[in-house]
N, C-alpha and C. Protein backbone atom coordinates (compact mmCIF):
# COMPACT_ATOMS: atom_id res chain seq x y z
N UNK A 1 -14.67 -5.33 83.59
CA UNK A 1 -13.30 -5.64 83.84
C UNK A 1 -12.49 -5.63 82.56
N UNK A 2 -11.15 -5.14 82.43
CA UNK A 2 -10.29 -5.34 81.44
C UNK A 2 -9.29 -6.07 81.45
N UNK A 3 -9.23 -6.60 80.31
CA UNK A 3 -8.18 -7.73 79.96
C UNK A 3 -6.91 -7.97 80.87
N UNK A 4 -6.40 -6.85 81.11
CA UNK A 4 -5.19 -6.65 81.83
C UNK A 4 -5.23 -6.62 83.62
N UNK A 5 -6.82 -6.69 83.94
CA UNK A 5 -6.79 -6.63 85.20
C UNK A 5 -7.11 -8.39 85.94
N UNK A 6 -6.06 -9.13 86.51
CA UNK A 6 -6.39 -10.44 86.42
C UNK A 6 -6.65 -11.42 85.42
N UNK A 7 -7.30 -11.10 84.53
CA UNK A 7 -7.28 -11.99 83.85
C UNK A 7 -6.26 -12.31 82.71
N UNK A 8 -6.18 -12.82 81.98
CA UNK A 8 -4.92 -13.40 80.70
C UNK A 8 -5.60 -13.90 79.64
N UNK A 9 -4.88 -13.95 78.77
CA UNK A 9 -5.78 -14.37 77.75
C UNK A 9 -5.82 -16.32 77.64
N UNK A 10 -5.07 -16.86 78.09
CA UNK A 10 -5.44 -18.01 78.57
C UNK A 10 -6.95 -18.60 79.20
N UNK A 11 -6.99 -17.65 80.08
CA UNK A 11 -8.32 -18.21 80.58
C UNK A 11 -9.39 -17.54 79.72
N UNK A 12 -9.09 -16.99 78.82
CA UNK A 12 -10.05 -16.59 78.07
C UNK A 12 -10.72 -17.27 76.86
N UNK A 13 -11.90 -17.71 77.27
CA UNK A 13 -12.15 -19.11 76.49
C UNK A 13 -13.90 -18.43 75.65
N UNK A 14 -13.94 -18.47 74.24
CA UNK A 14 -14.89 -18.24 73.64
C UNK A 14 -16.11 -18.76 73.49
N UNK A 15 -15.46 -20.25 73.61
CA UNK A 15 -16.54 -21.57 73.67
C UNK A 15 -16.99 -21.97 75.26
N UNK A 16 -16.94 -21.19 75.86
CA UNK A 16 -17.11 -21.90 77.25
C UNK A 16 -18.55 -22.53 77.55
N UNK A 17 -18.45 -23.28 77.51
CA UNK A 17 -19.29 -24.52 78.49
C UNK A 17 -20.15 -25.06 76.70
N UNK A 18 -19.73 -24.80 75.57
CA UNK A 18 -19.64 -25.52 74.59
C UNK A 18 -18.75 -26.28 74.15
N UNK A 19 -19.43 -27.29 73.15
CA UNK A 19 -18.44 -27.88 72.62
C UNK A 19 -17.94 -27.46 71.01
N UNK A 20 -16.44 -27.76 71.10
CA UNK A 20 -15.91 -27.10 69.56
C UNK A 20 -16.73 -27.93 69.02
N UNK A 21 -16.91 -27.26 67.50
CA UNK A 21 -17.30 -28.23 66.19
C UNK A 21 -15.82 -28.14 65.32
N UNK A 22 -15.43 -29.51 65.22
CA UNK A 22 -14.60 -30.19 64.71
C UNK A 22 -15.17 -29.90 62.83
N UNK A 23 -14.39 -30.17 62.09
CA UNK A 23 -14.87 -30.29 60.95
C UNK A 23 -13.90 -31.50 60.21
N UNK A 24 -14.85 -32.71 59.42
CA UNK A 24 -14.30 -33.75 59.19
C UNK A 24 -13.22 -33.52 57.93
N UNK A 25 -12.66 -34.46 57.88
CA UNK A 25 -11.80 -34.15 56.34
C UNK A 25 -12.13 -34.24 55.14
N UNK A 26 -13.75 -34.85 54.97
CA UNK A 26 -14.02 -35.16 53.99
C UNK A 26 -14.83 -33.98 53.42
N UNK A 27 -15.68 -32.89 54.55
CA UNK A 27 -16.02 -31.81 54.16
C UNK A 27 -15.07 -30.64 54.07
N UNK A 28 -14.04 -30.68 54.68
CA UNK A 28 -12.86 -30.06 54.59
C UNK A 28 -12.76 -30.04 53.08
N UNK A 29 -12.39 -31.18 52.32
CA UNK A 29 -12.10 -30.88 50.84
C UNK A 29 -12.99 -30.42 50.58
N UNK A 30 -14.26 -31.46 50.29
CA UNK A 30 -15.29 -30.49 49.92
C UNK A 30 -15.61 -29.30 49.80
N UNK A 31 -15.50 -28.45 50.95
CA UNK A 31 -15.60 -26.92 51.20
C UNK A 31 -14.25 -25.67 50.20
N UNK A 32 -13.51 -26.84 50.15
CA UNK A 32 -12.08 -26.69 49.16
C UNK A 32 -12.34 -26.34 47.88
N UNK A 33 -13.09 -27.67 47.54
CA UNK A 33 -13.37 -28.00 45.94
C UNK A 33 -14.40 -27.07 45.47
N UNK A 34 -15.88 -26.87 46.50
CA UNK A 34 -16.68 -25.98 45.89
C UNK A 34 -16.37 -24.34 45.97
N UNK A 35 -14.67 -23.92 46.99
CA UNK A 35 -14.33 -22.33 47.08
C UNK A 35 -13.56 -22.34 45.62
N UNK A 36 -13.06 -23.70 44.93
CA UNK A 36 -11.98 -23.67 43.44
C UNK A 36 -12.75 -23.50 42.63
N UNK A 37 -14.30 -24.04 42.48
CA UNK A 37 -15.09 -24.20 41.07
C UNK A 37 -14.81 -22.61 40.40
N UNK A 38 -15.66 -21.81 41.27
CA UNK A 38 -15.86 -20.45 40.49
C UNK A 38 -14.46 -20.04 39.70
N UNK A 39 -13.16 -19.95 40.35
CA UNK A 39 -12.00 -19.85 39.92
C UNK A 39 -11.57 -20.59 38.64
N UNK A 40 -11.98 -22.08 38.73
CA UNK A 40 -11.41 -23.04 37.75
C UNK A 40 -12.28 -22.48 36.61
N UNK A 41 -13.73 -22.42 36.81
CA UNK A 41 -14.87 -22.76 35.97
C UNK A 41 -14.08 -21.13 34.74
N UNK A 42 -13.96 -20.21 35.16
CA UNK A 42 -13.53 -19.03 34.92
C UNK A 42 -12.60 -19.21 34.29
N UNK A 43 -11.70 -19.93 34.76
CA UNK A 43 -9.87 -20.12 33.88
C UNK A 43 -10.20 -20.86 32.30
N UNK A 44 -11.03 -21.97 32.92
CA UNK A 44 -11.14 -22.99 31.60
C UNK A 44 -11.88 -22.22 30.58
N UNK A 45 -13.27 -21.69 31.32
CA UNK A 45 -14.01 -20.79 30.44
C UNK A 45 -13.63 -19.70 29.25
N UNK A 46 -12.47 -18.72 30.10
CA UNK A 46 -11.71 -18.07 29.14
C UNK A 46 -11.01 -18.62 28.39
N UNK A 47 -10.10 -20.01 28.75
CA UNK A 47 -9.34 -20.53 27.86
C UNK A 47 -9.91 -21.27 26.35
N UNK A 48 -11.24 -21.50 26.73
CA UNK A 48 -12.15 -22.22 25.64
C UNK A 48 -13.00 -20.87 25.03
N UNK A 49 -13.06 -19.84 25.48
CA UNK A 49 -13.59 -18.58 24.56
C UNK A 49 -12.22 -18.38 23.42
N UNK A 50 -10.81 -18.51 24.09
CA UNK A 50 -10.23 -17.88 23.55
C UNK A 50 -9.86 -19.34 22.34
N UNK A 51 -9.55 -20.18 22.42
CA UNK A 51 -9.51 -21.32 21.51
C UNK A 51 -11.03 -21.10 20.42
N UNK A 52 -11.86 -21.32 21.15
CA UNK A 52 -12.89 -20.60 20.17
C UNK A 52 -12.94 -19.25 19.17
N UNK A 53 -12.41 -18.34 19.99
CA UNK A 53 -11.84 -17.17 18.68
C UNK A 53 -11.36 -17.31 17.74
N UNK A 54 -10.03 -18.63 18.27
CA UNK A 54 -8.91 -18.46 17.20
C UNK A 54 -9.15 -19.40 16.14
N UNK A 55 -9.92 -20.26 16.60
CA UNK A 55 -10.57 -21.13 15.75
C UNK A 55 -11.58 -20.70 14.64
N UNK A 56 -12.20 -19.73 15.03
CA UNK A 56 -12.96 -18.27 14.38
C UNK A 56 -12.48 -17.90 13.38
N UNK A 57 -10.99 -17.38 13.74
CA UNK A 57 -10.33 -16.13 13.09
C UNK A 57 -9.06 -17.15 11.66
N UNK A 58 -8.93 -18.66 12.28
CA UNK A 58 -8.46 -19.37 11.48
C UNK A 58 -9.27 -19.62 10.43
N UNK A 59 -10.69 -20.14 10.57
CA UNK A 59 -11.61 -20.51 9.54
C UNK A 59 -12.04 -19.20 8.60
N UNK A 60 -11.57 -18.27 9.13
CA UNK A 60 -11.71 -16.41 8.38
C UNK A 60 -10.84 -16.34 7.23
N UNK A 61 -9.40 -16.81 8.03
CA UNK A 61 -8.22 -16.91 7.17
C UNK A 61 -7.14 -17.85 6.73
N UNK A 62 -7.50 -18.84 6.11
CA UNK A 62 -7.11 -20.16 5.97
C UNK A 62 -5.78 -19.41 5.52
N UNK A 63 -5.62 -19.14 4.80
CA UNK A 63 -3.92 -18.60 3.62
C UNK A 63 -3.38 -17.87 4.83
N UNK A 64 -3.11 -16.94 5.67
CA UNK A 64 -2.75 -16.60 6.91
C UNK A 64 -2.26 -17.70 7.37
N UNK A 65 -3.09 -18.58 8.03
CA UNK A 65 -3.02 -19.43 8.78
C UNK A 65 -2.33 -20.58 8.66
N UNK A 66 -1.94 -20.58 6.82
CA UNK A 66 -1.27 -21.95 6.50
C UNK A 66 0.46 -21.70 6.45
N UNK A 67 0.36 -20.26 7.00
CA UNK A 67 1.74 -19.71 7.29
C UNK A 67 2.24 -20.41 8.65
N UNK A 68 1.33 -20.03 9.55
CA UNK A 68 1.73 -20.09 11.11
C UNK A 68 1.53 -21.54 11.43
N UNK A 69 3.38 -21.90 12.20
CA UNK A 69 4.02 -23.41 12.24
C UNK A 69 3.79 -23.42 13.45
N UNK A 70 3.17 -22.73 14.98
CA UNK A 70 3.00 -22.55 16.03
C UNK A 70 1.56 -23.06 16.70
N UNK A 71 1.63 -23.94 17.47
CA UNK A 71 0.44 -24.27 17.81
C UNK A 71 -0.21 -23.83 19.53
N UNK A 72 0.83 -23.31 19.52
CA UNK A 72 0.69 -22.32 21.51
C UNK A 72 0.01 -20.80 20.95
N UNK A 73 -1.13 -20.79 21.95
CA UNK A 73 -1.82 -19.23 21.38
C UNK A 73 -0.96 -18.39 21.77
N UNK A 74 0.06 -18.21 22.52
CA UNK A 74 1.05 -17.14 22.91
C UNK A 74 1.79 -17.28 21.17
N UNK A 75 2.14 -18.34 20.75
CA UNK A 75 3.27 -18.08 19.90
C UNK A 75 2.48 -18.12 18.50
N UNK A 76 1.28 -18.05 18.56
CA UNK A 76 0.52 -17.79 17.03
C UNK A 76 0.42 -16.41 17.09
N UNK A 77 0.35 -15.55 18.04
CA UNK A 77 0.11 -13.90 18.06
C UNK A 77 1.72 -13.83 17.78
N UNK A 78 2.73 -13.92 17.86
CA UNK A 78 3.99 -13.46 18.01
C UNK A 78 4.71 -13.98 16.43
N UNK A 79 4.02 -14.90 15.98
CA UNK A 79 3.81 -15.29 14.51
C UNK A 79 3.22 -14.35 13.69
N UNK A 80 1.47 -14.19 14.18
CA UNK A 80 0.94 -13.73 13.41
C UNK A 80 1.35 -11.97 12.91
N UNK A 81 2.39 -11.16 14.58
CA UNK A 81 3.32 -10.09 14.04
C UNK A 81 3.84 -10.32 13.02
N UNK A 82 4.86 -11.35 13.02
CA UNK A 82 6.10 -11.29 11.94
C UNK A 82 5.29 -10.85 10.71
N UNK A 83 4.13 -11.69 10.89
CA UNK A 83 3.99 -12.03 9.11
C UNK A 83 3.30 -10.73 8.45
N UNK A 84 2.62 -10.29 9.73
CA UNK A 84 1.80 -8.85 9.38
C UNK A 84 2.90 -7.91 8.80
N UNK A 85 4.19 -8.17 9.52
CA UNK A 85 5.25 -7.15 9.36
C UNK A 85 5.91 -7.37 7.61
N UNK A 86 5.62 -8.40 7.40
CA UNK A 86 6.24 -9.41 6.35
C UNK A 86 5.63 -8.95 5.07
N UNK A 87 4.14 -8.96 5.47
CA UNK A 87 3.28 -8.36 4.72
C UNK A 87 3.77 -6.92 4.12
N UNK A 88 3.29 -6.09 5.25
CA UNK A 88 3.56 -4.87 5.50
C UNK A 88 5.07 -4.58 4.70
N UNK A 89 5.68 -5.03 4.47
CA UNK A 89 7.35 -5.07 3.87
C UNK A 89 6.82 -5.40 2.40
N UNK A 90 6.40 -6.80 1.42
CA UNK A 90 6.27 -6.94 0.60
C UNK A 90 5.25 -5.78 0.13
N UNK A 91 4.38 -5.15 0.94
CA UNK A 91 3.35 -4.26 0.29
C UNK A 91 4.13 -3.30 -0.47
N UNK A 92 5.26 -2.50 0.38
CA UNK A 92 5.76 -1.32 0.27
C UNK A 92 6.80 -1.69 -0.85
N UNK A 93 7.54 -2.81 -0.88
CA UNK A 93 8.19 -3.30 -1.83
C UNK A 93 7.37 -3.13 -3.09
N UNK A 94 6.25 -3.57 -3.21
CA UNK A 94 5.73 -3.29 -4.76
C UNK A 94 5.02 -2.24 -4.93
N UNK A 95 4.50 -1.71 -3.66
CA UNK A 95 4.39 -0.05 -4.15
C UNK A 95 5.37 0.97 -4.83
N UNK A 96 6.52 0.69 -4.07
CA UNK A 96 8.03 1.05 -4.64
C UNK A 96 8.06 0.65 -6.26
N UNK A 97 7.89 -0.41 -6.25
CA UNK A 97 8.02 -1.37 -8.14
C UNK A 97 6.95 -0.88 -8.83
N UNK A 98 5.55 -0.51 -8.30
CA UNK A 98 4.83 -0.30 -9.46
C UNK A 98 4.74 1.35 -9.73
N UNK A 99 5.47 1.98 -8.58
CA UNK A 99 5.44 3.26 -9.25
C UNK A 99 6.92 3.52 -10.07
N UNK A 100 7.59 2.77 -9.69
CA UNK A 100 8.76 2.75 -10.54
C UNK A 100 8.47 2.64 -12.25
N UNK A 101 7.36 1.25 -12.31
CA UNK A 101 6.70 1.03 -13.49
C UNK A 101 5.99 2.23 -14.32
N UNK A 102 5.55 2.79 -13.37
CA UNK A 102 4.05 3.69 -13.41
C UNK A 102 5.12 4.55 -14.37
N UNK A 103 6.37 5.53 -13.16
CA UNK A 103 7.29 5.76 -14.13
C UNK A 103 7.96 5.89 -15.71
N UNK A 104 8.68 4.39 -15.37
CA UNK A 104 8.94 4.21 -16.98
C UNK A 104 7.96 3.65 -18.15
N UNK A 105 6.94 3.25 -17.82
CA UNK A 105 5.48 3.50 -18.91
C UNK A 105 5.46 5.10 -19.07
N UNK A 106 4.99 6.03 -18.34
CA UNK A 106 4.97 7.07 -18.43
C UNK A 106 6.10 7.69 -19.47
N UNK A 107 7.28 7.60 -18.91
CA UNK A 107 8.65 8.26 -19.93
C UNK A 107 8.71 7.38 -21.48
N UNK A 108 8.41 6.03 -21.33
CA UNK A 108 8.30 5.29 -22.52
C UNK A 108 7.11 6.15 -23.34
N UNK A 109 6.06 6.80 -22.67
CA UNK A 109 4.66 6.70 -23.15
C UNK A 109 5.46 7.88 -23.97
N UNK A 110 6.10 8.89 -23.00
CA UNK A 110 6.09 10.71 -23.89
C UNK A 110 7.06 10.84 -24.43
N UNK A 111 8.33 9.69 -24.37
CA UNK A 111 9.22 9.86 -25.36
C UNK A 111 9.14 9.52 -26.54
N UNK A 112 7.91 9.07 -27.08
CA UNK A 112 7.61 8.52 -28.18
C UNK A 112 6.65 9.28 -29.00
N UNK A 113 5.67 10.02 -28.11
CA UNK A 113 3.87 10.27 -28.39
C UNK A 113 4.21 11.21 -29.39
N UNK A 114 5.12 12.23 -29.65
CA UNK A 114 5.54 13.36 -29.82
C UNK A 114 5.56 13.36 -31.20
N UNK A 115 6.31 11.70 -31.57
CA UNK A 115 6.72 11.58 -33.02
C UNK A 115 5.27 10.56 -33.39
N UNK A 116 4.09 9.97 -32.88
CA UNK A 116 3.72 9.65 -33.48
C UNK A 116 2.01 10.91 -33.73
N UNK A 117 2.16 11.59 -32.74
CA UNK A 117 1.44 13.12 -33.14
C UNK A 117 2.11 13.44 -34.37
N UNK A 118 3.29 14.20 -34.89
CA UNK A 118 3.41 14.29 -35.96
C UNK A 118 3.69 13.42 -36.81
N UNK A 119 3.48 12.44 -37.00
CA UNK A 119 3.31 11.43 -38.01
C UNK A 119 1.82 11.04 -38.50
N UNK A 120 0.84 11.54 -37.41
CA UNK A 120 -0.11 11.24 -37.79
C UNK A 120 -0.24 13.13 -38.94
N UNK A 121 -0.47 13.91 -37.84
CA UNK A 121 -0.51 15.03 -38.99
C UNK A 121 0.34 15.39 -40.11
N UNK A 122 1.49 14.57 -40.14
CA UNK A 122 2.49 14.32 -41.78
C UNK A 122 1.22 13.65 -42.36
N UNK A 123 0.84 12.40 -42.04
CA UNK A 123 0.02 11.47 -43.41
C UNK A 123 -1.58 12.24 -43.27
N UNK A 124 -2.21 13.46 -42.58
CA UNK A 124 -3.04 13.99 -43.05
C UNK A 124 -2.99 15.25 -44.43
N UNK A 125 -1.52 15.83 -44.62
CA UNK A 125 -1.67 16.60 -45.50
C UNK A 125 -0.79 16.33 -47.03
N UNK A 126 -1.25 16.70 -47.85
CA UNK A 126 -0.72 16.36 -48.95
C UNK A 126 0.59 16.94 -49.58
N UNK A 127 1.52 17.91 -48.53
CA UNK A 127 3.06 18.03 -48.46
C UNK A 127 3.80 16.94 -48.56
N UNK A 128 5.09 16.80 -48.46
CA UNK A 128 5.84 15.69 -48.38
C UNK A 128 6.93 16.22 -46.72
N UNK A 129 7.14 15.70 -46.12
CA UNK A 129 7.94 16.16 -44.74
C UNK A 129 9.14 15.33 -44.62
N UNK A 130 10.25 15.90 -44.04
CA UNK A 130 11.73 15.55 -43.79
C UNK A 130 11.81 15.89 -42.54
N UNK A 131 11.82 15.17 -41.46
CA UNK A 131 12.65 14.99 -40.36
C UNK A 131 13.89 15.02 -40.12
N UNK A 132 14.80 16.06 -40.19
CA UNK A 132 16.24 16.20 -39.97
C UNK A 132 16.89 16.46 -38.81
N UNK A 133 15.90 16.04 -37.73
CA UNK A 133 16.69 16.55 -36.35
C UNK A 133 15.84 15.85 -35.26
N UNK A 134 16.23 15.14 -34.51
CA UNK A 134 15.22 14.41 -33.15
C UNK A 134 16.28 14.58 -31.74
N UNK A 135 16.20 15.65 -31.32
CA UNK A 135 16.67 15.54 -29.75
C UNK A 135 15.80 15.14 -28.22
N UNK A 136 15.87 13.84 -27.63
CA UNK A 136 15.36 13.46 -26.60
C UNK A 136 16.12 12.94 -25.61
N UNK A 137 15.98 13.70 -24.05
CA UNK A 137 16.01 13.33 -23.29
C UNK A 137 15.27 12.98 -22.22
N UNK A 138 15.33 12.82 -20.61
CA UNK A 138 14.51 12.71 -20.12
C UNK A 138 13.88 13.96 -19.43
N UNK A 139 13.77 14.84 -19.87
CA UNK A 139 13.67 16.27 -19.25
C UNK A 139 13.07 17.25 -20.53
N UNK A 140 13.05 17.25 -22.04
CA UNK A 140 12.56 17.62 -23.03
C UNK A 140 12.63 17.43 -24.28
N UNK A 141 12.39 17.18 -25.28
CA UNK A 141 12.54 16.95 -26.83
C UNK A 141 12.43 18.20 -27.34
N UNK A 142 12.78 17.77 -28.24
CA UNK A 142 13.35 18.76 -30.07
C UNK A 142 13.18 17.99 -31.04
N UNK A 143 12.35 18.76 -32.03
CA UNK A 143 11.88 18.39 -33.65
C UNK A 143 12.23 19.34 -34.39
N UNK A 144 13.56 19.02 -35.55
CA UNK A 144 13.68 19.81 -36.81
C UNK A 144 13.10 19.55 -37.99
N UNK A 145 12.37 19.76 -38.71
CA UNK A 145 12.11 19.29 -40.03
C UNK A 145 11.28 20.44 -41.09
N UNK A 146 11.20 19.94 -42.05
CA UNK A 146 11.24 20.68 -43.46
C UNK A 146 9.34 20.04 -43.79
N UNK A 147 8.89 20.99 -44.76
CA UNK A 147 7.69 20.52 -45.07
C UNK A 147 7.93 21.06 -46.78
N UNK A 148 7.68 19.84 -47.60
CA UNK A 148 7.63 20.34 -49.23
C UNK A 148 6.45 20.46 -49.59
N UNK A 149 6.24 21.32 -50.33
CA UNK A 149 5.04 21.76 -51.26
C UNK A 149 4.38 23.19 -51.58
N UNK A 150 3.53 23.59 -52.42
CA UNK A 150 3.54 24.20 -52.75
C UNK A 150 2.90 25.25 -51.84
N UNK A 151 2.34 25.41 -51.27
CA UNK A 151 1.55 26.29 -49.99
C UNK A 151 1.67 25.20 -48.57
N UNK A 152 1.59 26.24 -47.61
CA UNK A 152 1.86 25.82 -45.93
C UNK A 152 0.73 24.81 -45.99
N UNK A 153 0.77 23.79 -45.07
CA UNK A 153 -0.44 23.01 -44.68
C UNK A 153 -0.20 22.15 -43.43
N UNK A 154 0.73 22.58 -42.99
CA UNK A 154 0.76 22.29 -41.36
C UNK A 154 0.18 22.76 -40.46
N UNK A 155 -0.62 22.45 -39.56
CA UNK A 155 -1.69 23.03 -39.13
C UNK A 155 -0.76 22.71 -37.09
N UNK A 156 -0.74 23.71 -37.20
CA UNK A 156 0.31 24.34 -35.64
C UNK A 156 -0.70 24.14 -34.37
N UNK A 157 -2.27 25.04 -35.12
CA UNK A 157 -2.84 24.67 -33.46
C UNK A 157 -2.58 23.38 -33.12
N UNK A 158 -3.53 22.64 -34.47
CA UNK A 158 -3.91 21.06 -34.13
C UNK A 158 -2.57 20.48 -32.86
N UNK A 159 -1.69 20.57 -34.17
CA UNK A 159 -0.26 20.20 -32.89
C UNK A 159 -0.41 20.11 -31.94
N UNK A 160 -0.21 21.58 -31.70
CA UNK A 160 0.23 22.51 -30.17
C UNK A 160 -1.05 21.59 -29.37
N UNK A 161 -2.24 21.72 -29.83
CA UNK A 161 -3.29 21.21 -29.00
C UNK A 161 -2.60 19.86 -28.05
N UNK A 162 -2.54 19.29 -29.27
CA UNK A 162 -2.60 17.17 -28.79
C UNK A 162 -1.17 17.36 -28.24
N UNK A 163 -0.31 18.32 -28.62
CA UNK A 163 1.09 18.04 -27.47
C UNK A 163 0.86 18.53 -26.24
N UNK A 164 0.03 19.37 -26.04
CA UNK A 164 0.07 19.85 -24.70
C UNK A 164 -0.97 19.24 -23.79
N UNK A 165 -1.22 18.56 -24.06
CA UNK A 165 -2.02 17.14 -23.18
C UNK A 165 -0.89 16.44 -22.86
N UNK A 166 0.19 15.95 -23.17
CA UNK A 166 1.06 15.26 -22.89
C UNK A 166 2.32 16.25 -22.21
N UNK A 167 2.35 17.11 -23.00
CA UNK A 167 3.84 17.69 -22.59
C UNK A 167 3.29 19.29 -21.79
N UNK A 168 4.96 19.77 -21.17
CA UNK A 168 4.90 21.02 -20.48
C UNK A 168 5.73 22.17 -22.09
N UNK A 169 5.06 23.33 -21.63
CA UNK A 169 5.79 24.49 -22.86
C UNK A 169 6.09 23.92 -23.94
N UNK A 170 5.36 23.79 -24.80
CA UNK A 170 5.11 23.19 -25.91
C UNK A 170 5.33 24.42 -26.68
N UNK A 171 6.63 24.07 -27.57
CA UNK A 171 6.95 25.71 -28.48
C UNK A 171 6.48 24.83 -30.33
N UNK A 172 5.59 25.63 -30.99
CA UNK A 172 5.38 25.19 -32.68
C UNK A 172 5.71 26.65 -33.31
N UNK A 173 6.88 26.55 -33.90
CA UNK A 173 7.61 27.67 -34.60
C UNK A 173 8.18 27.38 -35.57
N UNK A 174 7.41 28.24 -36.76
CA UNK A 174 8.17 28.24 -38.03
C UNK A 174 9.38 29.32 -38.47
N UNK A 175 10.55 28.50 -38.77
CA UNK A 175 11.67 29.05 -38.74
C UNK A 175 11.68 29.97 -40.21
N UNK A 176 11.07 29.55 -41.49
CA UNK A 176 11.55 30.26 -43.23
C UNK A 176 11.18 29.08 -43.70
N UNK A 177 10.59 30.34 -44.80
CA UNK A 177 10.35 29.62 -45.93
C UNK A 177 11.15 29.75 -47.16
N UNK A 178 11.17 29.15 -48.21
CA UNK A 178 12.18 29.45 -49.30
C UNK A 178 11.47 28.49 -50.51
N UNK A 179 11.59 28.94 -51.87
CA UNK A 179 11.41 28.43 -52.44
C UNK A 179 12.53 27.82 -53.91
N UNK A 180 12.32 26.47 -54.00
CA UNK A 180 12.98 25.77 -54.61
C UNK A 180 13.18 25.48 -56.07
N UNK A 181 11.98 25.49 -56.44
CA UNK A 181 11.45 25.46 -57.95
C UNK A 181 10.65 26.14 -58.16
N UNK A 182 10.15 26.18 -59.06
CA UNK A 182 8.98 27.35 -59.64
C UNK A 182 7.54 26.47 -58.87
N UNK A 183 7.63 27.27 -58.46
CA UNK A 183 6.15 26.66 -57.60
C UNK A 183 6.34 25.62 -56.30
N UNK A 184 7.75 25.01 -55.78
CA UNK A 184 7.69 24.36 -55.14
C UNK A 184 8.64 25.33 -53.78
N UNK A 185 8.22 25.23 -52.45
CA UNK A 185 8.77 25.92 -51.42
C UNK A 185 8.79 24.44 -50.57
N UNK A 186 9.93 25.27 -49.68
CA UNK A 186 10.05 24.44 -48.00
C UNK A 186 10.07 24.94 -47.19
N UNK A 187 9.53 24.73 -46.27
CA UNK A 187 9.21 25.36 -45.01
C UNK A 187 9.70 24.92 -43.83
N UNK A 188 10.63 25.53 -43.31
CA UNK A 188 11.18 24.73 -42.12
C UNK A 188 10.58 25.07 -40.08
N UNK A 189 10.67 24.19 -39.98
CA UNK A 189 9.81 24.59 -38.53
C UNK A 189 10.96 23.77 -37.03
N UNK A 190 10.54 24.15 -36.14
CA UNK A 190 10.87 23.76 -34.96
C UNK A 190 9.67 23.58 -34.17
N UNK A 191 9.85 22.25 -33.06
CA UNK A 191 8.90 22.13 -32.58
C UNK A 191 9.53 21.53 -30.98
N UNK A 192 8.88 21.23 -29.95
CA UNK A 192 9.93 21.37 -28.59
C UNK A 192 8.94 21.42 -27.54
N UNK A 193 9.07 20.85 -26.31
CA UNK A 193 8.22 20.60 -24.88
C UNK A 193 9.15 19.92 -24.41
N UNK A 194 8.79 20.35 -23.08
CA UNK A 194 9.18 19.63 -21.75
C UNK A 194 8.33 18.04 -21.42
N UNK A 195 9.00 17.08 -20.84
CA UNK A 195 8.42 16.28 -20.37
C UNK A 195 7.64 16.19 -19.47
């Protein structure tokens, strides 16, 4: 027979000629409390892994940590951005400064090296030398000067060598010679590189 023929769903009874089982209120919770454990046990669990991390990652990085005024784990990550960013800012800031440094050491270093290369090869030879001309900028130098005595003894490779470790187109050119006294000549030269 089908549902619709006489019968209704009224008289349609599941339990018939049983009796319901009632269920008390006290297993009612019960049945409550032990469907929440797995759920709760899970919430707290993660929440104490994750307190445990950070507690981890604090004892890792005390100086970090003596930054961040936040004691909510949402607002120690949203901290610990800024400061990364903060970081990240002062880094580039003195990368900026020390090549700036790197820089003017460098230009300090070759605007100078030039004259103390020939100063060292002035006090190796037994001429006497006049410096009459020093042009420097930041882009190339110029050396005029005179050498007294009686035969050449400026030695050009040596120069040319130790300047061109430092400098670009390194020109050592002797301009004339002439002589002054009986036996005494000067010799005038030019000397010149790029920075």
């Amino acid at each position: 027979m089908f549902i619709g023929e006489g019968w209704s769903l009224e008289k349609l009874n599941l339990y018939s000629g049983r009796k319901v089982k009632k269920v008390k209120f006290k297993t009612f919770i019960l049945l409550i409390f032990i469907s929440l454990v797995p759920a709760l046990s899970i919430y707290l669990g993660s929440n104490t892994w994750r307190m445990l991390s950070i507690q981890k990652t604090i004892s890792k990085y005390p100086k970090v940590f003596s930054q961040v005024k936040s004691t909510d784990t949402n607002g120690i990550l949203s901290e610990l951005g800024n400061l990364s960013n903060s970081i990240k800012q002062k880094n580039l800031y003195l990368e900026q400064k020390s090549y700036t440094l790197e820089n003017s050491v460098s230009f300090i270093f070759k605007s100078t090296e030039y004259l103390k290369i020939l100063g060292k090869n002035f006090s190796n030879s037994d001429n006497k030398f006049f410096i009459s001309q020093v042009n420097s900028n930041k882009d190339s130098f110029s050396v005029e000067f005179y050498e007294f005595g009686s035969t050449l003894s400026f030695s050009t490779s040596t120069v040319y060598e130790e300047l061109s470790r430092y400098y670009k187109e390194v020109q050592v050119e002797f301009v004339e010679e002439k002589q002054i006294l009986n036996g005494l000549y000067y010799f005038k030269w030019n000397l010149g590189g790029k920075m």
